[in-house]
N, C-alpha and C. Protein backbone atom coordinates (compact mmCIF):
# COMPACT_ATOMS: atom_id res chain seq x y z
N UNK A 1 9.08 -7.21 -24.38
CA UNK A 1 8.52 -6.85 -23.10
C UNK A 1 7.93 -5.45 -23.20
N UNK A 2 6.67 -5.35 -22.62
CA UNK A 2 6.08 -3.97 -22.68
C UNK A 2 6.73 -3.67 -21.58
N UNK A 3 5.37 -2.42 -20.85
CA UNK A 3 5.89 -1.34 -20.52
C UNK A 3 5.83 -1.76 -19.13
N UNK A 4 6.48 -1.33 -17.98
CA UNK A 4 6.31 -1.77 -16.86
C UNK A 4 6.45 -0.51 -15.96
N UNK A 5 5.23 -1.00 -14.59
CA UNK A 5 4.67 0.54 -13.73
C UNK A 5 6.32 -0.04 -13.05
N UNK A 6 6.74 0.91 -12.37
CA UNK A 6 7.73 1.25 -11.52
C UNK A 6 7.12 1.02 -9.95
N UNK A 7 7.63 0.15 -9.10
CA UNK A 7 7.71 -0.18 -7.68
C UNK A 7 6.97 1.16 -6.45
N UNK A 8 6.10 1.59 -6.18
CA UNK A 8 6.25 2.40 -5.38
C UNK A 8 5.76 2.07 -4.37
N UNK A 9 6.55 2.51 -2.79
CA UNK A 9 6.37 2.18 -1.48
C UNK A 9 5.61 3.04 -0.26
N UNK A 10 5.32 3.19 0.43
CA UNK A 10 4.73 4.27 1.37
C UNK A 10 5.39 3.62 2.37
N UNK A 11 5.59 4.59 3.48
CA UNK A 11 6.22 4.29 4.81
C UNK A 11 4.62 5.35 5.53
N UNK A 12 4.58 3.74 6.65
CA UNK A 12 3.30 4.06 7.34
C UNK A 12 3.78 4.23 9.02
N UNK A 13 3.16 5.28 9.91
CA UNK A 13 3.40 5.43 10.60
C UNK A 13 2.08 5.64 11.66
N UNK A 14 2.29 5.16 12.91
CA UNK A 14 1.07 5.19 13.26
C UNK A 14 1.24 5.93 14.77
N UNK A 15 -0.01 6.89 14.75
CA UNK A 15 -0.02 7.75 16.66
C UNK A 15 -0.55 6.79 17.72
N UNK A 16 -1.20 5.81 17.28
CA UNK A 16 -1.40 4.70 18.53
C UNK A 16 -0.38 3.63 18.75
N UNK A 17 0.48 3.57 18.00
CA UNK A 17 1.62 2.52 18.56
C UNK A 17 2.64 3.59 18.33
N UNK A 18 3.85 4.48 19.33
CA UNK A 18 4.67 4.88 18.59
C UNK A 18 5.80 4.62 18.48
N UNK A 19 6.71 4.39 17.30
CA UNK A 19 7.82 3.34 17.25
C UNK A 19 7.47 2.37 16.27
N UNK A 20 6.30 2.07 15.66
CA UNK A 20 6.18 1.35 14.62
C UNK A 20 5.66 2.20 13.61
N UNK A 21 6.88 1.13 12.52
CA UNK A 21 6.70 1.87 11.18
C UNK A 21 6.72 0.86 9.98
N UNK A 22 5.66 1.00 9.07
CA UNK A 22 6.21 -0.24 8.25
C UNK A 22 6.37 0.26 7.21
N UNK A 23 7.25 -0.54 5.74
CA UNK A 23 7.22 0.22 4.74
C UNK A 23 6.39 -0.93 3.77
N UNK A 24 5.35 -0.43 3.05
CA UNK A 24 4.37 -0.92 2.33
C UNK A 24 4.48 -0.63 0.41
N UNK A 25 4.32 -2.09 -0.14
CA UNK A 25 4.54 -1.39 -1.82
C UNK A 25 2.88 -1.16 -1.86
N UNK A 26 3.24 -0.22 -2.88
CA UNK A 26 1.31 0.23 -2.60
C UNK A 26 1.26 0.13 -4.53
N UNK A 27 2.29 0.18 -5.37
CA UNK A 27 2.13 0.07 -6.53
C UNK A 27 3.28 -0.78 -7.52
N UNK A 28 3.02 -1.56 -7.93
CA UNK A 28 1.87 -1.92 -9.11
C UNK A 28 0.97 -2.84 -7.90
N UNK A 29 -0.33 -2.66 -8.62
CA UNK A 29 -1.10 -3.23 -7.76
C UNK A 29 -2.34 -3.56 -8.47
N UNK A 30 -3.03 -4.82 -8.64
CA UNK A 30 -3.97 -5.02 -9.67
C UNK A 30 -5.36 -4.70 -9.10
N UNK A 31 -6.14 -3.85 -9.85
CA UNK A 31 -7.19 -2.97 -9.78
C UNK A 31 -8.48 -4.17 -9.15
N UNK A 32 -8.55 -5.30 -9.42
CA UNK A 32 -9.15 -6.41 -8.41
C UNK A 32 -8.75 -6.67 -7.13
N UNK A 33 -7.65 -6.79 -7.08
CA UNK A 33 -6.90 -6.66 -5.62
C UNK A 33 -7.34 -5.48 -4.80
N UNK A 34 -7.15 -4.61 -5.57
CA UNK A 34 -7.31 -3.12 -4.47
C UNK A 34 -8.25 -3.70 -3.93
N UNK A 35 -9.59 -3.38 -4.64
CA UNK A 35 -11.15 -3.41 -4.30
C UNK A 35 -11.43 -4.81 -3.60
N UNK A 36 -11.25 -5.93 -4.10
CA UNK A 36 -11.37 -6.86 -2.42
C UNK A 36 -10.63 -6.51 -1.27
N UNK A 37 -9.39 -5.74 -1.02
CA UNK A 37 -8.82 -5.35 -0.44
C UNK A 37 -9.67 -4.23 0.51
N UNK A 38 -10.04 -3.48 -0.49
CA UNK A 38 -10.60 -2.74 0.94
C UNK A 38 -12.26 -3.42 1.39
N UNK A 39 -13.03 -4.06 0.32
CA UNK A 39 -13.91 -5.00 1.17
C UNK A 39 -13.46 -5.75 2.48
N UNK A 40 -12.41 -6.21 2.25
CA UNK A 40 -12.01 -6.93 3.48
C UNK A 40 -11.78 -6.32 4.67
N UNK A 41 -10.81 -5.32 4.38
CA UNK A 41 -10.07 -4.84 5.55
C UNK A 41 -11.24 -3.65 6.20
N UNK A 42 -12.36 -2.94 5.53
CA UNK A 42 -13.49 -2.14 5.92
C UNK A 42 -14.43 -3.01 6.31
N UNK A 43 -14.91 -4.08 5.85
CA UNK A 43 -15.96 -4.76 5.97
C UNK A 43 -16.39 -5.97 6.64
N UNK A 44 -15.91 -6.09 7.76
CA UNK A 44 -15.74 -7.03 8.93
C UNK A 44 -16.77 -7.79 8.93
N UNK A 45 -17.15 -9.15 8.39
CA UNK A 45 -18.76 -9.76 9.06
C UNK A 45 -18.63 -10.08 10.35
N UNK A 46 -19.52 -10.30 10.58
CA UNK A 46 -19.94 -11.11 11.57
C UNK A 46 -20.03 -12.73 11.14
N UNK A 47 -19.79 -13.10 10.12
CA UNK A 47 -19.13 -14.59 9.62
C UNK A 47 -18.06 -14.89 10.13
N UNK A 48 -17.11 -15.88 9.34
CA UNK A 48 -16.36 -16.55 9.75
C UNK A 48 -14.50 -15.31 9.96
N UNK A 49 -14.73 -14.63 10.74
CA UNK A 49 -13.40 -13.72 10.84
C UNK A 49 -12.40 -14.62 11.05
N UNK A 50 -11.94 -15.20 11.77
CA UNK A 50 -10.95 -16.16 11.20
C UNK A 50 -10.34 -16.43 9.87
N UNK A 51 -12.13 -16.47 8.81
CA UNK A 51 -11.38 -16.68 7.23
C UNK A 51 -10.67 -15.20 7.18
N UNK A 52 -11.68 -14.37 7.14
CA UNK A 52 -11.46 -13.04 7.01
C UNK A 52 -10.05 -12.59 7.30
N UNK A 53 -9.80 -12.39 8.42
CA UNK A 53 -8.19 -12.44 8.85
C UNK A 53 -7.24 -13.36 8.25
N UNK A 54 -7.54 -14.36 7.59
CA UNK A 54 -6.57 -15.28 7.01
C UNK A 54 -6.46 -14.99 5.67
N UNK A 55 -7.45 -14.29 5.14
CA UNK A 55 -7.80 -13.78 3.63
C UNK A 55 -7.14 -12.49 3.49
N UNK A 56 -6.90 -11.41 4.74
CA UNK A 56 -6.20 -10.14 4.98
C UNK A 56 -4.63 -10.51 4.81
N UNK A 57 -4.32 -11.64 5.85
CA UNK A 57 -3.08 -11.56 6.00
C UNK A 57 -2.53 -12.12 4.07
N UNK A 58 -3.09 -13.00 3.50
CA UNK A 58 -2.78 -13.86 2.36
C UNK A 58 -2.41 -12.49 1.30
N UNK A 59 -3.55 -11.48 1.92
CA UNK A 59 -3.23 -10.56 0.43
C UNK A 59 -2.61 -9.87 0.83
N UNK A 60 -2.21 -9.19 2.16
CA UNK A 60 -1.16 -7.70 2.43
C UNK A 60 0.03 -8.46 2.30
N UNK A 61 0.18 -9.54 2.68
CA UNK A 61 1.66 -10.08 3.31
C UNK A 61 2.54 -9.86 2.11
N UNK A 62 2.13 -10.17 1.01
CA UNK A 62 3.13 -10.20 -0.11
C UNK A 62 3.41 -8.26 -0.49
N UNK A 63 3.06 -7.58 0.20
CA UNK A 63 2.80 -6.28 -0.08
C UNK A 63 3.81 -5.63 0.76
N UNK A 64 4.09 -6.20 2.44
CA UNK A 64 4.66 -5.91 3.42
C UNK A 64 6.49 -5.97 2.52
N UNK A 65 7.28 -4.76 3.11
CA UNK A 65 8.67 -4.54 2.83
C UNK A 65 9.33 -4.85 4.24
N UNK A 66 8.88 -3.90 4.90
CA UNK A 66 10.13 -3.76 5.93
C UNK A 66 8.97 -3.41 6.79
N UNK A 67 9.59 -3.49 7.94
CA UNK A 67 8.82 -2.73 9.48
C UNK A 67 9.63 -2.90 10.69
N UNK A 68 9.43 -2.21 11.71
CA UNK A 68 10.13 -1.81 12.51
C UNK A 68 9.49 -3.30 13.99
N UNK A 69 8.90 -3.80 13.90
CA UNK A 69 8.92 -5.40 14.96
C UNK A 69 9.92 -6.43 14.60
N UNK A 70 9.94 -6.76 15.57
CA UNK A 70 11.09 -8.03 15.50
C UNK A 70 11.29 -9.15 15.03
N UNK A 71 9.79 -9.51 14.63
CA UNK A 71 9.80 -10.92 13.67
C UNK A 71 9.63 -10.16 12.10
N UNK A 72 10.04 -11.28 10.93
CA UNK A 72 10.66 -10.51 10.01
C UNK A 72 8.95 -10.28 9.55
N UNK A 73 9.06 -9.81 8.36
CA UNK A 73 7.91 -8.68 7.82
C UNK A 73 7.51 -9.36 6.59
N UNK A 74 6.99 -10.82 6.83
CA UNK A 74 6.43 -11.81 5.78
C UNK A 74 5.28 -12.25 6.20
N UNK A 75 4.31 -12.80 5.13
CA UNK A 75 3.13 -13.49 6.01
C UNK A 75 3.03 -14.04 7.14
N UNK A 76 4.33 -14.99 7.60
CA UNK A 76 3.93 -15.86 9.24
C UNK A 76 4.20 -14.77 10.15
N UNK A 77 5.18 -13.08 9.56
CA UNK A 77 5.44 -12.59 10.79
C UNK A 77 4.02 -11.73 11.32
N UNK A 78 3.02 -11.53 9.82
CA UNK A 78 1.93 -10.76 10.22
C UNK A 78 1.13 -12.05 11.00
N UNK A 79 1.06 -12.92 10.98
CA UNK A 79 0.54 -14.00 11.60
C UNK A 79 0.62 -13.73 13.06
N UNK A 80 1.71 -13.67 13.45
CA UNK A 80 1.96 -13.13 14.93
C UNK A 80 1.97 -12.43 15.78
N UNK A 81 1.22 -11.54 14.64
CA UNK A 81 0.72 -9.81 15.78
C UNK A 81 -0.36 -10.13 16.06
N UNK A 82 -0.43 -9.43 17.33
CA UNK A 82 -2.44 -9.13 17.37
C UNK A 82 -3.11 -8.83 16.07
N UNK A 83 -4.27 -8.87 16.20
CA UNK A 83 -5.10 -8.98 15.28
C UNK A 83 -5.06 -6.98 14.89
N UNK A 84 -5.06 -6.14 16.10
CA UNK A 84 -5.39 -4.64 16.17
C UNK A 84 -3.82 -4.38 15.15
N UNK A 85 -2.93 -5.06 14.74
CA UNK A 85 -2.10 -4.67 14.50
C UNK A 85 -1.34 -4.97 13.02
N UNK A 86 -2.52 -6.06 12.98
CA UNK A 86 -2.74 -6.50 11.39
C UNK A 86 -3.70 -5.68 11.03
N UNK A 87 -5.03 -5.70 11.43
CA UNK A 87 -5.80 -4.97 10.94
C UNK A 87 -5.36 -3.32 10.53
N UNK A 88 -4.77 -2.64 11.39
CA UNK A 88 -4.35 -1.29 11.54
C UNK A 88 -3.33 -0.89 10.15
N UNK A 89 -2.52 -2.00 10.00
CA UNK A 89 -1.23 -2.11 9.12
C UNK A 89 -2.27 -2.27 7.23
N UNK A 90 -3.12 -3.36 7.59
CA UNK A 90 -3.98 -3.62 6.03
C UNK A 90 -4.52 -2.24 5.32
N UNK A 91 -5.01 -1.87 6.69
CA UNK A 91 -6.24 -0.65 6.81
C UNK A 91 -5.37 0.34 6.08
N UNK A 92 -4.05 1.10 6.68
CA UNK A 92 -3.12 2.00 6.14
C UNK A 92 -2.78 1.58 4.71
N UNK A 93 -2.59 0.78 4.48
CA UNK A 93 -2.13 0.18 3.37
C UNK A 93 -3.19 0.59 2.28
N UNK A 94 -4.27 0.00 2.68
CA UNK A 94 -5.46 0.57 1.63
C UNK A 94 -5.13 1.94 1.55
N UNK A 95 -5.33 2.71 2.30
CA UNK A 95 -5.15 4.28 2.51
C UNK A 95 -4.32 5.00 1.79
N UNK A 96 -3.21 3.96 1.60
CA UNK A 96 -2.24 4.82 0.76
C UNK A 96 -2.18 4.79 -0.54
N UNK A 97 -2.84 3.50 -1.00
CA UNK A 97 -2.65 2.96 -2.32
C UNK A 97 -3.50 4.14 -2.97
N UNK A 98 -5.11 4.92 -2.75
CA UNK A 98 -4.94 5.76 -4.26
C UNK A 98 -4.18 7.14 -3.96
N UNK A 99 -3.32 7.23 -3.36
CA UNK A 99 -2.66 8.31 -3.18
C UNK A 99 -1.21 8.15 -4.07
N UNK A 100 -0.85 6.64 -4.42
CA UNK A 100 0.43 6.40 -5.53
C UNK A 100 -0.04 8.01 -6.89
N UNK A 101 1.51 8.76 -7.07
CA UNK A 101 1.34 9.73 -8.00
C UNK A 101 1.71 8.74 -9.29
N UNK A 102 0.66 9.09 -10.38
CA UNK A 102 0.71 8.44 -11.54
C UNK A 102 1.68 9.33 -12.51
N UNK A 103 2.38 8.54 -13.14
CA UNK A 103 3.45 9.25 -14.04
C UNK A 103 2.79 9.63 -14.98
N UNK A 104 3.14 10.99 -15.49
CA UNK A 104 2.15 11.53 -16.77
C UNK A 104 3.25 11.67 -17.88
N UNK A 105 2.20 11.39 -19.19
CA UNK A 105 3.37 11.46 -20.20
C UNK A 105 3.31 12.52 -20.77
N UNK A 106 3.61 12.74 -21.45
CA UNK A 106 4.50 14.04 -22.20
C UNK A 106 2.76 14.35 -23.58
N UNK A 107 2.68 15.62 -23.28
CA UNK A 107 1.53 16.30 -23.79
C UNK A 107 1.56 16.49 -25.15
N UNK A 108 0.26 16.21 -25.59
CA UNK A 108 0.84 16.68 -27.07
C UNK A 108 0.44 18.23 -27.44
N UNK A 109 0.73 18.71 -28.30
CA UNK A 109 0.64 20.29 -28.68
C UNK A 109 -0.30 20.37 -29.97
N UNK A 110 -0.20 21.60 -30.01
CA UNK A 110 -0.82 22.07 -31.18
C UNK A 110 -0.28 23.03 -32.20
N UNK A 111 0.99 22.30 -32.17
CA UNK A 111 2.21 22.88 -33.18
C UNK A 111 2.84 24.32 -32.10
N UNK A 112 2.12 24.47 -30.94
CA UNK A 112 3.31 25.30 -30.75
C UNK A 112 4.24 24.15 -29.67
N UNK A 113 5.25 25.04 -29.85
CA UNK A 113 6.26 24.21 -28.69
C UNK A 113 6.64 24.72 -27.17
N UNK A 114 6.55 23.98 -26.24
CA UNK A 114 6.51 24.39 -24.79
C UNK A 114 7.58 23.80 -24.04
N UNK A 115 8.33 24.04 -23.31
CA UNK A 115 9.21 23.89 -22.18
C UNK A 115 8.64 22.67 -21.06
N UNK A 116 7.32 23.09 -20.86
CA UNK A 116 6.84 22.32 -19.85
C UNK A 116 6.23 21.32 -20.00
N UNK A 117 7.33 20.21 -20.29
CA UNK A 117 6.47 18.63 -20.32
C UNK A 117 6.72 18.31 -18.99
N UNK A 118 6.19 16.99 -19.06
CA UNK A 118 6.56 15.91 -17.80
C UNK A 118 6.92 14.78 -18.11
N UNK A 119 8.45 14.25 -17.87
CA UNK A 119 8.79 13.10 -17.94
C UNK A 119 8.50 11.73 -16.77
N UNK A 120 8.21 10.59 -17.48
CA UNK A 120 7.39 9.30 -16.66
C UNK A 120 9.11 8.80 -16.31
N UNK A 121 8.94 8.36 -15.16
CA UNK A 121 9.96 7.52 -14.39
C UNK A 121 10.44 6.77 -15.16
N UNK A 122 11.82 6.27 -15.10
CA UNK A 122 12.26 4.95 -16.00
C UNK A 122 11.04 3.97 -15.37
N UNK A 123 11.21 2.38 -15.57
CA UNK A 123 10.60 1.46 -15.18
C UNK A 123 11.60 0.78 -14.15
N UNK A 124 12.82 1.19 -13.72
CA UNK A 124 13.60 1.05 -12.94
C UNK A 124 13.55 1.55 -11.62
N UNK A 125 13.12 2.96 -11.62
CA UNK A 125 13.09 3.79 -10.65
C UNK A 125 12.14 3.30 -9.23
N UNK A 126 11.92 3.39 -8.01
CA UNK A 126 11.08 3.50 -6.90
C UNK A 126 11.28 4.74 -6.67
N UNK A 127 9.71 4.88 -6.26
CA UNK A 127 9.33 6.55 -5.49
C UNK A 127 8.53 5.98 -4.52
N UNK A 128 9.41 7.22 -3.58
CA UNK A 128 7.92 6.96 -2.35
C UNK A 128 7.73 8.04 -1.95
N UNK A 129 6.28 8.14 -1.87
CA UNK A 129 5.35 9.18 -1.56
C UNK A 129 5.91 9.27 0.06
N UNK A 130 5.58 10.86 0.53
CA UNK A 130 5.71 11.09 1.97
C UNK A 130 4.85 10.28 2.64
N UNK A 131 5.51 10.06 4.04
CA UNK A 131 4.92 9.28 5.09
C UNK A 131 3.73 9.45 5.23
N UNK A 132 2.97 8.49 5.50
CA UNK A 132 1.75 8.62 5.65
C UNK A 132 1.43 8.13 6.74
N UNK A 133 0.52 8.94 7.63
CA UNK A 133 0.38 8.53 9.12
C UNK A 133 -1.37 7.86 9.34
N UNK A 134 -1.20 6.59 10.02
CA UNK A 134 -2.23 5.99 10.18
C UNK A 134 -2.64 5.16 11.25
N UNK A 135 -3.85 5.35 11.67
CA UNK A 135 -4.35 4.93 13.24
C UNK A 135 -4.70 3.51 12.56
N UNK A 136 -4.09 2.55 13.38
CA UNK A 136 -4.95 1.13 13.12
C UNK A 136 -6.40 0.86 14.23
N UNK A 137 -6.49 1.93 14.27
CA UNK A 137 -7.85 1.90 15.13
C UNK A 137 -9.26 2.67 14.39
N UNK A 138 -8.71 3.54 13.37
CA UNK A 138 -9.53 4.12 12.58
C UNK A 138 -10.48 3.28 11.69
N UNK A 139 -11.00 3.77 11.36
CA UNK A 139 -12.18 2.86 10.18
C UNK A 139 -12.51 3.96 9.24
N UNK A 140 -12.90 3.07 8.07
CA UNK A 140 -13.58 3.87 6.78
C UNK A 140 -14.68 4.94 7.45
């Protein structure tokens, strides 16, 4: 088994609903995904939104951890919010993902020796970046 990225989550918080909070994995996350990801959730047609929204919920849902509403925090529960509240939740989500801190490995030298490396997370570990606050009313 190679090498494996480590789990990381963001906790999203938003000033237009207050009291909801969700916690979102924003990494590992495959570099195709991102980018339809934010096509979708920025790029609203005027086509068939229905697919659109059904194509949002298919890809965040498996992304969703925890959140603070009452139905649980899986695809059918994003199913059951308003739409301002799926959308708002996808939207943050994008937002946070290139903000994941990338583990850096250990530098190489030039024969002298230095104190100051940086050690990469086990592959065990979760980190989560500080809260990140987000309007589901905002747009790109």
């Amino acid at each position: 088994m190679g090498y494996q990225l480590p789990e990381v989550a963001a906790q999203l918080e938003f000033e237009d609903y207050p009291g909801l909070t969700a916690t979102v994995r924003i990494s590992p996350l495959p570099f195709g995904t991102y980018f339809d990801a934010v096509g979708l959730v920025f790029e609203l047609g005027d086509d068939d939104v229905r697919a659109q929204f059904d194509a949002i919920v298919e890809m965040f849902g498996p992304y969703l951890v925890e959140w603070s509403l009452p139905e649980p925090a899986t695809t059918e529960g994003l199913r059951a919010q308003p739409y301002q509240i799926v959308l708002g939740l996808a939207r943050a989500w994008v937002r946070a993902i290139p903000e994941v801190p990338v583990p850096l490995g250990r530098r190489s030298s030039d024969g002298d020796t230095s104190d100051a490396t940086s050690e990469s997370p086990s592959p065990s570990s979760t980190s989560e970046p500080e809260s990140s606050t987000a309007s589901p009313d905002a747009t790109a």
